[in-house]
PDB file of N, CA and C in Angstrom:
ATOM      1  N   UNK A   1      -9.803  18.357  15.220  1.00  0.00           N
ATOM      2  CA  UNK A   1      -9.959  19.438  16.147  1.00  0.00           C
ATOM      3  C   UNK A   1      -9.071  19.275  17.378  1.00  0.00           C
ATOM      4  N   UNK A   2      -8.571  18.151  17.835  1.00  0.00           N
ATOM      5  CA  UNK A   2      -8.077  17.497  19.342  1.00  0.00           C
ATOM      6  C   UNK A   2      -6.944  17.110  18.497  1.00  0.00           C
ATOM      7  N   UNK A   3      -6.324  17.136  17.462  1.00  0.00           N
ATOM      8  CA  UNK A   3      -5.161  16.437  17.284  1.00  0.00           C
ATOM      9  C   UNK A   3      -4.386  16.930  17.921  1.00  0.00           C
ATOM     10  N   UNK A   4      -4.340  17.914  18.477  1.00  0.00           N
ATOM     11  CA  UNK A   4      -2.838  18.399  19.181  1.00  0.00           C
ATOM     12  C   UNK A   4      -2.846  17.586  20.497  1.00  0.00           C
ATOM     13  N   UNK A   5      -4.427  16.833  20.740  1.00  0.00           N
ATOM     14  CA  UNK A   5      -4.246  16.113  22.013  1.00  0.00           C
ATOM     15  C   UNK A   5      -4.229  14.461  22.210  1.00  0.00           C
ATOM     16  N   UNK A   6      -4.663  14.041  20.939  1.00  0.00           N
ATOM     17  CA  UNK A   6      -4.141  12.905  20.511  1.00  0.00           C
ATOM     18  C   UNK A   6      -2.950  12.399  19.755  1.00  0.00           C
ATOM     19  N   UNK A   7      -1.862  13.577  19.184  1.00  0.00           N
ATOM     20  CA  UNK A   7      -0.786  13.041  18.397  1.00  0.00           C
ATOM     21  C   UNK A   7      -1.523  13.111  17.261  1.00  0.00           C
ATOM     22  N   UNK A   8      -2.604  13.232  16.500  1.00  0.00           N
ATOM     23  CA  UNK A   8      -2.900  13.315  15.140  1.00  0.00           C
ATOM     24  C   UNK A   8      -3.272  14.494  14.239  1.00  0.00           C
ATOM     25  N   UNK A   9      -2.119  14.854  13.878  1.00  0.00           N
ATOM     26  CA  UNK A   9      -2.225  16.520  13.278  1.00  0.00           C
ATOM     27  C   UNK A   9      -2.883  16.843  11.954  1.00  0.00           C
ATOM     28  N   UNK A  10      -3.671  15.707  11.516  1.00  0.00           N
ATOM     29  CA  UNK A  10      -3.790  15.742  10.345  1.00  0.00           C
ATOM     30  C   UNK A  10      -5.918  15.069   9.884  1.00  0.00           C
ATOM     31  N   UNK A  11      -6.210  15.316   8.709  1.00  0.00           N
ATOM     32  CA  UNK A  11      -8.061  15.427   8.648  1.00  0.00           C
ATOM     33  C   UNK A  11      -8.127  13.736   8.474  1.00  0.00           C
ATOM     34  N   UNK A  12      -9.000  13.565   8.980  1.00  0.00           N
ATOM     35  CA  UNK A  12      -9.328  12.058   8.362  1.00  0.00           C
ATOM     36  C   UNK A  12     -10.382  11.995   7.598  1.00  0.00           C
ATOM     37  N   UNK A  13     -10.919  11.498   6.871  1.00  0.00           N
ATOM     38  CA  UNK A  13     -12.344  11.375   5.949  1.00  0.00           C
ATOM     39  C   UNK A  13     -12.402  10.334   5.522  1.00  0.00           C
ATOM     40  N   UNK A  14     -14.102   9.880   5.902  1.00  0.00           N
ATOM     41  CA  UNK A  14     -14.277   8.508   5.521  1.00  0.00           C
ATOM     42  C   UNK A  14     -14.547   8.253   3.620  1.00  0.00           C
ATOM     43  N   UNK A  15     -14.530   7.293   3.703  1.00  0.00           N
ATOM     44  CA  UNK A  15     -14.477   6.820   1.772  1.00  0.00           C
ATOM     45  C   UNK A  15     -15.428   7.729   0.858  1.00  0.00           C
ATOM     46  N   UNK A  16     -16.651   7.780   1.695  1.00  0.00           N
ATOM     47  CA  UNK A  16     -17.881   8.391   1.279  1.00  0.00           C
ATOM     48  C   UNK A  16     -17.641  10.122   1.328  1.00  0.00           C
ATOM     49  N   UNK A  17     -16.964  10.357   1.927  1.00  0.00           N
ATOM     50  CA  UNK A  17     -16.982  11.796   1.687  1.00  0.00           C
ATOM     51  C   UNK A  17     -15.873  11.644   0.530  1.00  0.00           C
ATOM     52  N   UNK A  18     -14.585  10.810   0.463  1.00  0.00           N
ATOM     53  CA  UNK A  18     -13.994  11.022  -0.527  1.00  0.00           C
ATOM     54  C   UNK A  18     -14.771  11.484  -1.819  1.00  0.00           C
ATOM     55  N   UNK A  19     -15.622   9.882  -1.493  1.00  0.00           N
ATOM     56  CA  UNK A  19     -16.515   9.846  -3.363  1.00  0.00           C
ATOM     57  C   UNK A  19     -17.039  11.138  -3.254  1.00  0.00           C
ATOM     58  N   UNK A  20     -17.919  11.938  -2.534  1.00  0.00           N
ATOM     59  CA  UNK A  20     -18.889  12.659  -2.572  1.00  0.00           C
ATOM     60  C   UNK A  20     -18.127  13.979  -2.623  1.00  0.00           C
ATOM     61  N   UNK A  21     -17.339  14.356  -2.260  1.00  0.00           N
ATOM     62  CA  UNK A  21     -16.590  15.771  -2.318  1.00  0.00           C
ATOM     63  C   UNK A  21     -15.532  16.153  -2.562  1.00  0.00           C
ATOM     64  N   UNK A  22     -14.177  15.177  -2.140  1.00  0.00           N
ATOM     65  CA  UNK A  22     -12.902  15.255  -2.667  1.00  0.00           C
ATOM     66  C   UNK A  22     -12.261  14.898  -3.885  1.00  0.00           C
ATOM     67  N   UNK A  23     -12.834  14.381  -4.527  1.00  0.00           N
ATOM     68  CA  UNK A  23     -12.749  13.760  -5.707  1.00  0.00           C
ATOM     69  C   UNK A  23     -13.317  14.506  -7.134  1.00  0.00           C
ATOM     70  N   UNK A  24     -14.401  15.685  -6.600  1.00  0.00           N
ATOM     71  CA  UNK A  24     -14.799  16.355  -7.303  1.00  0.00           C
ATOM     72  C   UNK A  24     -14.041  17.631  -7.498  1.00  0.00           C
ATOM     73  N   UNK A  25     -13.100  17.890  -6.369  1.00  0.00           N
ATOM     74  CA  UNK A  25     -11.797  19.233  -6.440  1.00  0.00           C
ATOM     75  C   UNK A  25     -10.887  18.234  -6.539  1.00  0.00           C
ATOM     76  N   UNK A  26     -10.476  18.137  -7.824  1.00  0.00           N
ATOM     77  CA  UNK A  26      -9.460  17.628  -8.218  1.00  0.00           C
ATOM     78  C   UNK A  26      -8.303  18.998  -8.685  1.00  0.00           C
ATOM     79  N   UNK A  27      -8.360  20.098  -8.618  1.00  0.00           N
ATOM     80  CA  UNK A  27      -7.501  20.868  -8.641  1.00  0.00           C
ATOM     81  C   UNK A  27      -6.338  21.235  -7.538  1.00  0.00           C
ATOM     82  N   UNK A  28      -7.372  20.892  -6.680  1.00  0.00           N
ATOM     83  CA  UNK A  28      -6.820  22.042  -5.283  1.00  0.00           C
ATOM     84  C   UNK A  28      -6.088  20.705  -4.500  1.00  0.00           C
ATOM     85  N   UNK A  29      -6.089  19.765  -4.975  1.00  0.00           N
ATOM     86  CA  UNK A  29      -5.979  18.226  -4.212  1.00  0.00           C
ATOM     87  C   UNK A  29      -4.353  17.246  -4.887  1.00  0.00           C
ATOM     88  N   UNK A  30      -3.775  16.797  -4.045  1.00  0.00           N
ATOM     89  CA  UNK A  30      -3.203  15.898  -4.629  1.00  0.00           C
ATOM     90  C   UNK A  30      -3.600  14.423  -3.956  1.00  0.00           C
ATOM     91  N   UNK A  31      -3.733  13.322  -4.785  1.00  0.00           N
ATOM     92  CA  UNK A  31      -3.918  11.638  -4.407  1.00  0.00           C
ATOM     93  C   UNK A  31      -3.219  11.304  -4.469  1.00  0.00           C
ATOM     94  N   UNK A  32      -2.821  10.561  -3.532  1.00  0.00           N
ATOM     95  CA  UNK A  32      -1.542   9.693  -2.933  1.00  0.00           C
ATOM     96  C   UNK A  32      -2.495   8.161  -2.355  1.00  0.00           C
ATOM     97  N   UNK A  33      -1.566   7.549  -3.280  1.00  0.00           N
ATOM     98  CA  UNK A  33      -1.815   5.868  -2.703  1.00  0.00           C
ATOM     99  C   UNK A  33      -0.610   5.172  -2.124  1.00  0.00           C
ATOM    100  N   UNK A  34      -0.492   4.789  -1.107  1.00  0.00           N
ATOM    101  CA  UNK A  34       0.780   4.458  -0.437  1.00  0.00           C
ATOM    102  C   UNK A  34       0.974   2.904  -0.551  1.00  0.00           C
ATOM    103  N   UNK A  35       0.449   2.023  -1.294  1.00  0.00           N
ATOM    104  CA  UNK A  35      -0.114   0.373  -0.842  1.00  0.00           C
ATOM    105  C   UNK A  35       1.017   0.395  -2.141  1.00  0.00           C
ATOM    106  N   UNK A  36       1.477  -1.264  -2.055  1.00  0.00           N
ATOM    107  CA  UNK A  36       2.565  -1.855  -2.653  1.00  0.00           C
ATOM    108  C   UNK A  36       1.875  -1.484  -4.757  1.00  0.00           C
ATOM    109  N   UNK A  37       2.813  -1.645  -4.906  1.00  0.00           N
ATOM    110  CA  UNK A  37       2.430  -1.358  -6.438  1.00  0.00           C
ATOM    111  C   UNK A  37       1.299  -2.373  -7.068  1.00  0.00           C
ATOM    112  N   UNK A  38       1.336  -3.554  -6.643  1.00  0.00           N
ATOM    113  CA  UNK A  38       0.985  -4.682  -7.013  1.00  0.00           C
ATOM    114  C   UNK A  38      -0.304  -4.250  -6.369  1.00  0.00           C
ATOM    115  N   UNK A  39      -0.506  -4.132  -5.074  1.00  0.00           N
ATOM    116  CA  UNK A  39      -1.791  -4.092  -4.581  1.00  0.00           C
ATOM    117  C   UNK A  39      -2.640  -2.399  -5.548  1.00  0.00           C
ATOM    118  N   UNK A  40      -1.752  -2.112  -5.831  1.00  0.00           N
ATOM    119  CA  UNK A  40      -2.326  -0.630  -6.731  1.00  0.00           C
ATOM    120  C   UNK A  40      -2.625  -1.059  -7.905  1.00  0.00           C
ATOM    121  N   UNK A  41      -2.004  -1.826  -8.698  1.00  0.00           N
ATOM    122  CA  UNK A  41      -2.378  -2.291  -9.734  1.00  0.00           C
ATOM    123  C   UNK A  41      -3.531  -3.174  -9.546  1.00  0.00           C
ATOM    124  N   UNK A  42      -4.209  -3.765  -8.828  1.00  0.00           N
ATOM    125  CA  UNK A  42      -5.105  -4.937  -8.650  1.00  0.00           C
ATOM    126  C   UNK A  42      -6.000  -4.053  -8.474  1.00  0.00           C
ATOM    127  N   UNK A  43      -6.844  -2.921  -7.840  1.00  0.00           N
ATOM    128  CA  UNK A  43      -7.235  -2.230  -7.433  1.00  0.00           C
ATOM    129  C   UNK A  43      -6.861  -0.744  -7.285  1.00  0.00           C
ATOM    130  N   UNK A  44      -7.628   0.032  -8.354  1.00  0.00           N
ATOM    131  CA  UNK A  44      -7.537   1.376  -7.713  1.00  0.00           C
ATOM    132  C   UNK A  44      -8.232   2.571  -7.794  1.00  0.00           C
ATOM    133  N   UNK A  45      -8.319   3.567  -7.422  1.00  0.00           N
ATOM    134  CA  UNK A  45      -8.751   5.119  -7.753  1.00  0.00           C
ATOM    135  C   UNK A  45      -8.433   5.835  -8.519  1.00  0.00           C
ATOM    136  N   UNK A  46      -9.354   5.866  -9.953  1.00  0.00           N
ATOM    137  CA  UNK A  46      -8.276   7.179 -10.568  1.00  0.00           C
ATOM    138  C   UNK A  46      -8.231   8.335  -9.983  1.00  0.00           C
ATOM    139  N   UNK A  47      -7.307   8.461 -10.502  1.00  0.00           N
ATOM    140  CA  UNK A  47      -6.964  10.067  -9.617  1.00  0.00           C
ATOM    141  C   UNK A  47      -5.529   9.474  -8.783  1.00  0.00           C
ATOM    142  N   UNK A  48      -5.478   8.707  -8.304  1.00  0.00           N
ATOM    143  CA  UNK A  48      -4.701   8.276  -7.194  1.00  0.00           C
ATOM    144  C   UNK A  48      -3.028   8.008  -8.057  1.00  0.00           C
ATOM    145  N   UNK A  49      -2.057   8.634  -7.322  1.00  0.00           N
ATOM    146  CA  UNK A  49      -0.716   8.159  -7.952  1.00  0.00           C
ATOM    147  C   UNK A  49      -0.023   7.293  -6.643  1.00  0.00           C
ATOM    148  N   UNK A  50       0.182   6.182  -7.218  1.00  0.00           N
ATOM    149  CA  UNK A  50       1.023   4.996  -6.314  1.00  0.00           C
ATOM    150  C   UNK A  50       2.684   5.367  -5.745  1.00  0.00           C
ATOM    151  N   UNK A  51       2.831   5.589  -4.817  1.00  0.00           N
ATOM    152  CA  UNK A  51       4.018   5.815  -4.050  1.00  0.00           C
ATOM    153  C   UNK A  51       3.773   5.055  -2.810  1.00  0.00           C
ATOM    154  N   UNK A  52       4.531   3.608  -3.007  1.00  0.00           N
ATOM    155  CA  UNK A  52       4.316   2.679  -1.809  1.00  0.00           C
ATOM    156  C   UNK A  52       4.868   4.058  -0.449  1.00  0.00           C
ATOM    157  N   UNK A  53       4.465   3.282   0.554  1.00  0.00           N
ATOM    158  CA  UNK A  53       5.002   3.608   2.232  1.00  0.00           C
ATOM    159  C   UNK A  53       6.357   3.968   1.895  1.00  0.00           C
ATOM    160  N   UNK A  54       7.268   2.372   1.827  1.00  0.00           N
ATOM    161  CA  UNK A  54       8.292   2.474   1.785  1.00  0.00           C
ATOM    162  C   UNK A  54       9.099   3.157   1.093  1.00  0.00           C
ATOM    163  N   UNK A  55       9.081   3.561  -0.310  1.00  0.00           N
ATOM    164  CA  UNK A  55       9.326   4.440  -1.455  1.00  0.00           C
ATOM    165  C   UNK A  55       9.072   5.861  -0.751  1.00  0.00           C
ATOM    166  N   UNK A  56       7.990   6.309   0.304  1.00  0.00           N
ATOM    167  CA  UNK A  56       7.757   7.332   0.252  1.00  0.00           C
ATOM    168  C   UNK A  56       8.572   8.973   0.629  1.00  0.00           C
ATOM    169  N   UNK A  57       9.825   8.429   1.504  1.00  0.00           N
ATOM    170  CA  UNK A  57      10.655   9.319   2.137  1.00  0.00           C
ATOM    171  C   UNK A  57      11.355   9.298   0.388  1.00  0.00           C
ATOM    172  N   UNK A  58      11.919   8.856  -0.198  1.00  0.00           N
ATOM    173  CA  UNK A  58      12.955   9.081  -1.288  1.00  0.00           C
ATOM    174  C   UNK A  58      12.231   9.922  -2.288  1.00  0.00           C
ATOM    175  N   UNK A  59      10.961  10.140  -2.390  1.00  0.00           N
ATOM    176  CA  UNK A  59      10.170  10.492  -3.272  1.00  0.00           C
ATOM    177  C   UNK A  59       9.050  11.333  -2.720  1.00  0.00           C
ATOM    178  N   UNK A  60       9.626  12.398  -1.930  1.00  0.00           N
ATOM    179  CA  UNK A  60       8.652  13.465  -1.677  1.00  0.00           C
ATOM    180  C   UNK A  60       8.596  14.504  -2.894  1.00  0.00           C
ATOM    181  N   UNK A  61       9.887  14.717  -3.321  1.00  0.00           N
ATOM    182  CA  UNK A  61      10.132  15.690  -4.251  1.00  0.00           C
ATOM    183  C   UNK A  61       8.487  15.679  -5.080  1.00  0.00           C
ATOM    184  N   UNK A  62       7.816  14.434  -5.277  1.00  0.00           N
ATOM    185  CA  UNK A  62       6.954  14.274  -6.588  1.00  0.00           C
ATOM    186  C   UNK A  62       5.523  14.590  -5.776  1.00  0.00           C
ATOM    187  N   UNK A  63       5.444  15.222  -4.442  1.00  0.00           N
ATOM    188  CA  UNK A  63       4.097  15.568  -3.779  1.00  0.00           C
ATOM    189  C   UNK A  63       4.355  16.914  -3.632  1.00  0.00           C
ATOM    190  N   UNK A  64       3.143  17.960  -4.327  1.00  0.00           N
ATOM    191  CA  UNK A  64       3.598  19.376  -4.645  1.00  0.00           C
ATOM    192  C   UNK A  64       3.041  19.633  -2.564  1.00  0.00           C
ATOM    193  N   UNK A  65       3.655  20.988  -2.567  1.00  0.00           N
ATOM    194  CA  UNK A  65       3.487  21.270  -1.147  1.00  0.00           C
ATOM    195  C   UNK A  65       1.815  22.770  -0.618  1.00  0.00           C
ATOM    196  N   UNK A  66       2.133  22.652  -2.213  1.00  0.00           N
ATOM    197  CA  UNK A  66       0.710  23.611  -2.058  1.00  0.00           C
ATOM    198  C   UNK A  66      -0.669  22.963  -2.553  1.00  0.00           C
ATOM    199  N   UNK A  67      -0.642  22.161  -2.369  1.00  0.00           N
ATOM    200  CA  UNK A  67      -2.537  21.372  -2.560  1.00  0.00           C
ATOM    201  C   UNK A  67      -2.248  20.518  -1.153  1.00  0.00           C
ATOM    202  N   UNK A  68      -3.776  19.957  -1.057  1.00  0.00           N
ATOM    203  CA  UNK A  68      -3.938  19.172   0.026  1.00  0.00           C
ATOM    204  C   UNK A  68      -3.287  17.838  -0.260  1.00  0.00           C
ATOM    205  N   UNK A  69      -3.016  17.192   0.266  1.00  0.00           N
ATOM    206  CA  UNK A  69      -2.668  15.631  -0.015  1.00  0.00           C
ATOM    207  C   UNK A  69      -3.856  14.513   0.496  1.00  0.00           C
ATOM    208  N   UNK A  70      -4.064  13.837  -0.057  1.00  0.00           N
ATOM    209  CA  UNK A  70      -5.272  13.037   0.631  1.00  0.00           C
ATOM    210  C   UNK A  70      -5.087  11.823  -0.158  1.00  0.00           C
ATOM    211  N   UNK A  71      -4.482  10.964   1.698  1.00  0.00           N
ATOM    212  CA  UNK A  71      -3.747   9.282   1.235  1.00  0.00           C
ATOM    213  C   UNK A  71      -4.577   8.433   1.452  1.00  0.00           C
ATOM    214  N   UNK A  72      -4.519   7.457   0.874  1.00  0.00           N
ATOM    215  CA  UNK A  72      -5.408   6.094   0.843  1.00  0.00           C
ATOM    216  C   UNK A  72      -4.300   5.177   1.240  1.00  0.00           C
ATOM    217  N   UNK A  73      -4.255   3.596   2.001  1.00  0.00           N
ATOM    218  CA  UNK A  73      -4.030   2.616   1.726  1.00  0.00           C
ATOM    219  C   UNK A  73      -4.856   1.644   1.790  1.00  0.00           C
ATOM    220  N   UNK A  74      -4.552   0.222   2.332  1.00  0.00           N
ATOM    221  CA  UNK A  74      -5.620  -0.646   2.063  1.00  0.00           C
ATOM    222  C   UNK A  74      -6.814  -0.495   3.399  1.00  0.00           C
ATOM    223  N   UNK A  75      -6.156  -0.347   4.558  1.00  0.00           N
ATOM    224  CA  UNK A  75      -7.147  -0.148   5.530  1.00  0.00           C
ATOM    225  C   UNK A  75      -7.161   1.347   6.263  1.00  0.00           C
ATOM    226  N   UNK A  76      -6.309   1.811   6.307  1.00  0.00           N
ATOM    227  CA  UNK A  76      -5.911   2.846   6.780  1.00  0.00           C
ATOM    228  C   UNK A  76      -4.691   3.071   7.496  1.00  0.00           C
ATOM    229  N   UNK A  77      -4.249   1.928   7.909  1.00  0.00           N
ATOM    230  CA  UNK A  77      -2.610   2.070   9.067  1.00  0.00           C
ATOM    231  C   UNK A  77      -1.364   2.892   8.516  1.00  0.00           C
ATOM    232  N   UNK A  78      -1.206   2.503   6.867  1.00  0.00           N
ATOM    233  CA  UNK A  78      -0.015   2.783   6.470  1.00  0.00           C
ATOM    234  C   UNK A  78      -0.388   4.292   5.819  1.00  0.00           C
ATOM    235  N   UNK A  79      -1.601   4.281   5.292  1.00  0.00           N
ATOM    236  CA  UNK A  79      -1.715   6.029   4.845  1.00  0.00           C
ATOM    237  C   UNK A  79      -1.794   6.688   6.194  1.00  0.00           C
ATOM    238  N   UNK A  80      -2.236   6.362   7.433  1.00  0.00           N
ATOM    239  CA  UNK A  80      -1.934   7.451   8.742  1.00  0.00           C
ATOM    240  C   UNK A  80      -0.800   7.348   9.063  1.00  0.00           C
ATOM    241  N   UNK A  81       0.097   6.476   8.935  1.00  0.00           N
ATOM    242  CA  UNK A  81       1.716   6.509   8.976  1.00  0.00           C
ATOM    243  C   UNK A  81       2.111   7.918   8.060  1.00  0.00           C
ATOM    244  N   UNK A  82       2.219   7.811   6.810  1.00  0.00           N
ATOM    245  CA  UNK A  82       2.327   8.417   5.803  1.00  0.00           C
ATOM    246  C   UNK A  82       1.941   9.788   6.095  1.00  0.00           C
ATOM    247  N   UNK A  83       0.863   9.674   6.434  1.00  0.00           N
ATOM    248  CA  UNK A  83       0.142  11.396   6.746  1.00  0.00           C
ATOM    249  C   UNK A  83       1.155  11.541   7.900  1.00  0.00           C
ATOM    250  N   UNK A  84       1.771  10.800   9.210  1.00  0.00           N
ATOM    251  CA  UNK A  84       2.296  11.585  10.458  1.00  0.00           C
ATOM    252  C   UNK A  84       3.772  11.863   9.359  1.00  0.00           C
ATOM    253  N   UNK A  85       4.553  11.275   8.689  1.00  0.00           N
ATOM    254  CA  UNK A  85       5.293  11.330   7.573  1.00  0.00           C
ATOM    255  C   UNK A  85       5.717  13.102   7.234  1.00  0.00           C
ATOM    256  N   UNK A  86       4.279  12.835   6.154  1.00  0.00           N
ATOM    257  CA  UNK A  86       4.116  13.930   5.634  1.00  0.00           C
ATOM    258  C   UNK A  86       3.855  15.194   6.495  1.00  0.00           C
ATOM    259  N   UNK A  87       3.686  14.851   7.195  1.00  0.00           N
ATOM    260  CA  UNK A  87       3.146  16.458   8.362  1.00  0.00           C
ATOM    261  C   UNK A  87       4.694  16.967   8.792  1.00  0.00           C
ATOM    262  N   UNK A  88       5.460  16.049   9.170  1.00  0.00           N
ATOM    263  CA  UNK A  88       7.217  16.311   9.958  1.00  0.00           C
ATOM    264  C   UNK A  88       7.726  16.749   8.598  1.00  0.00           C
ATOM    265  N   UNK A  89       7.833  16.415   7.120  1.00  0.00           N
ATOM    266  CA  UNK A  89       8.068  16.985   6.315  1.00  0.00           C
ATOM    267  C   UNK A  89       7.979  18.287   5.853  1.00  0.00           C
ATOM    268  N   UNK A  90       6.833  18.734   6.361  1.00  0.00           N
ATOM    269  CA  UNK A  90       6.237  20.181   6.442  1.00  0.00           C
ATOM    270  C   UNK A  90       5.301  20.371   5.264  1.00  0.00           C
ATOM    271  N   UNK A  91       4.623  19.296   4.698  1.00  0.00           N
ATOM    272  CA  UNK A  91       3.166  19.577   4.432  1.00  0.00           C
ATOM    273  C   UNK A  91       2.037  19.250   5.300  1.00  0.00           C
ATOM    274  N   UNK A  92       1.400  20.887   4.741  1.00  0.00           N
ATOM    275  CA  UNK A  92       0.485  21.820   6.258  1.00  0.00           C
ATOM    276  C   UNK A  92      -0.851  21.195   6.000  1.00  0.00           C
ATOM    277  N   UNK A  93      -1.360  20.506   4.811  1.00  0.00           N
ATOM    278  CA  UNK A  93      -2.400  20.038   4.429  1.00  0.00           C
ATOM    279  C   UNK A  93      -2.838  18.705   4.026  1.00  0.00           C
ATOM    280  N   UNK A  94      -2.899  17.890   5.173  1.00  0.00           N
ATOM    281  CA  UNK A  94      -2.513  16.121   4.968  1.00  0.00           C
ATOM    282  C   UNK A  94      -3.603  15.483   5.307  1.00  0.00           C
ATOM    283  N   UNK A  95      -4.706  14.743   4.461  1.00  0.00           N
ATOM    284  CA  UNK A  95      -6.240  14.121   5.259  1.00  0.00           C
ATOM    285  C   UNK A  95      -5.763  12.401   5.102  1.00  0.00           C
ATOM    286  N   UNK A  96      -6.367  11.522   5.726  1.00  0.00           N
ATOM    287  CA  UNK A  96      -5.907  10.058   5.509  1.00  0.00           C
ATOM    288  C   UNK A  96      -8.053   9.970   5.327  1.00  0.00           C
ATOM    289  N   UNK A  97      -7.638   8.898   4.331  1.00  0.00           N
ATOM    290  CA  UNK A  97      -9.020   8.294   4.083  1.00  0.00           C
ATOM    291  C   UNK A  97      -8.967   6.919   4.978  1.00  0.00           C
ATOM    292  N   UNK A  98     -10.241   7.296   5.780  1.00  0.00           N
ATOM    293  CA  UNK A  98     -10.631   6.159   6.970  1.00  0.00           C
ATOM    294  C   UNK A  98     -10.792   4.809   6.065  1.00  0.00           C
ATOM    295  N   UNK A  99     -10.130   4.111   6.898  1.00  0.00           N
ATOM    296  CA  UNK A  99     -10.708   2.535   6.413  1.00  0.00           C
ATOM    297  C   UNK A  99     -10.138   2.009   4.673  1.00  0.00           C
ATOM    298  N   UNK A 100      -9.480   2.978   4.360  1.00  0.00           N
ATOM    299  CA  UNK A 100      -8.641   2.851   2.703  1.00  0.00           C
ATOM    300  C   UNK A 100      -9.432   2.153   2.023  1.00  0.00           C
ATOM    301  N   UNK A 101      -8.742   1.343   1.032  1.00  0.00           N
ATOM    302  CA  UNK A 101      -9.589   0.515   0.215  1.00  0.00           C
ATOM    303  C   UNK A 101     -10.404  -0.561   0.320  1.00  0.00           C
ATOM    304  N   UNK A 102      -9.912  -1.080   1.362  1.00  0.00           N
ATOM    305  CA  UNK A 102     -10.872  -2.071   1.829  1.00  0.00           C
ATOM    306  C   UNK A 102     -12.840  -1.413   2.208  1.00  0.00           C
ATOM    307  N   UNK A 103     -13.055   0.193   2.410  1.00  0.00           N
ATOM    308  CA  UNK A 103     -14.058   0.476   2.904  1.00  0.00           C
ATOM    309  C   UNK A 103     -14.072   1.244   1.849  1.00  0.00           C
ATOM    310  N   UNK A 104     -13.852   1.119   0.496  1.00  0.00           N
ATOM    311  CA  UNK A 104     -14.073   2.068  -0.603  1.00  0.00           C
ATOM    312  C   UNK A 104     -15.331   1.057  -1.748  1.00  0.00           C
ATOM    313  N   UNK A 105     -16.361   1.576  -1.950  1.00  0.00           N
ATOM    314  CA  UNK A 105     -17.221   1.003  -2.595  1.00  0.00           C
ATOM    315  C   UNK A 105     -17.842   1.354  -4.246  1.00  0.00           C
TER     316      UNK A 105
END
């Protein structure tokens, strides 16, 4: 609601709403996991497609621009990177999951 007054233009949602509501519109949604491949492979969400941080500018082409995007990493730092990322890119619909995988149960 205040992001225009904190610098954060984009939804945050904690793990639990993931499980409980985002995960169930899997149409209208795209999952983005931003954490190293290795850490994706050790751990993950289905649903979720792995595009480290770093990988992520070379490889927007593969995030459609009309669903929401909703990023995970391990705690949250590098998917709210990613989401400020994705917002200057000009996708209008960007949520970061609070606390990433580490607060995913």
């Amino acid at each position: 609601m205040f992001g225009w007054l904190f610098g954060s233009t984009y939804n945050k949602i904690s793990t639990m709403e993931l499980k409980q509501t985002y995960l169930k519109d899997k149409k209208e949604k795209f999952f983005l996991d931003v954490r190293t491949p290795g850490e994706f492979k050790g751990r993950s969400i289905s649903g979720f497609k792995n595009i480290s941080l770093q990988a992520l500018s070379g490889k927007l082409s593969q995030i459609p621009k009309n669903k929401e995007i909703v990023v995970i990493c391990q705690s949250g730092g590098r998917s709210a990177m990613a989401c400020r990322m994705l917002k200057k890119a000009g996708y209008d619909r960007v949520t970061n999951v609070k606390g990433g995988m580490s607060a995913w149960r």
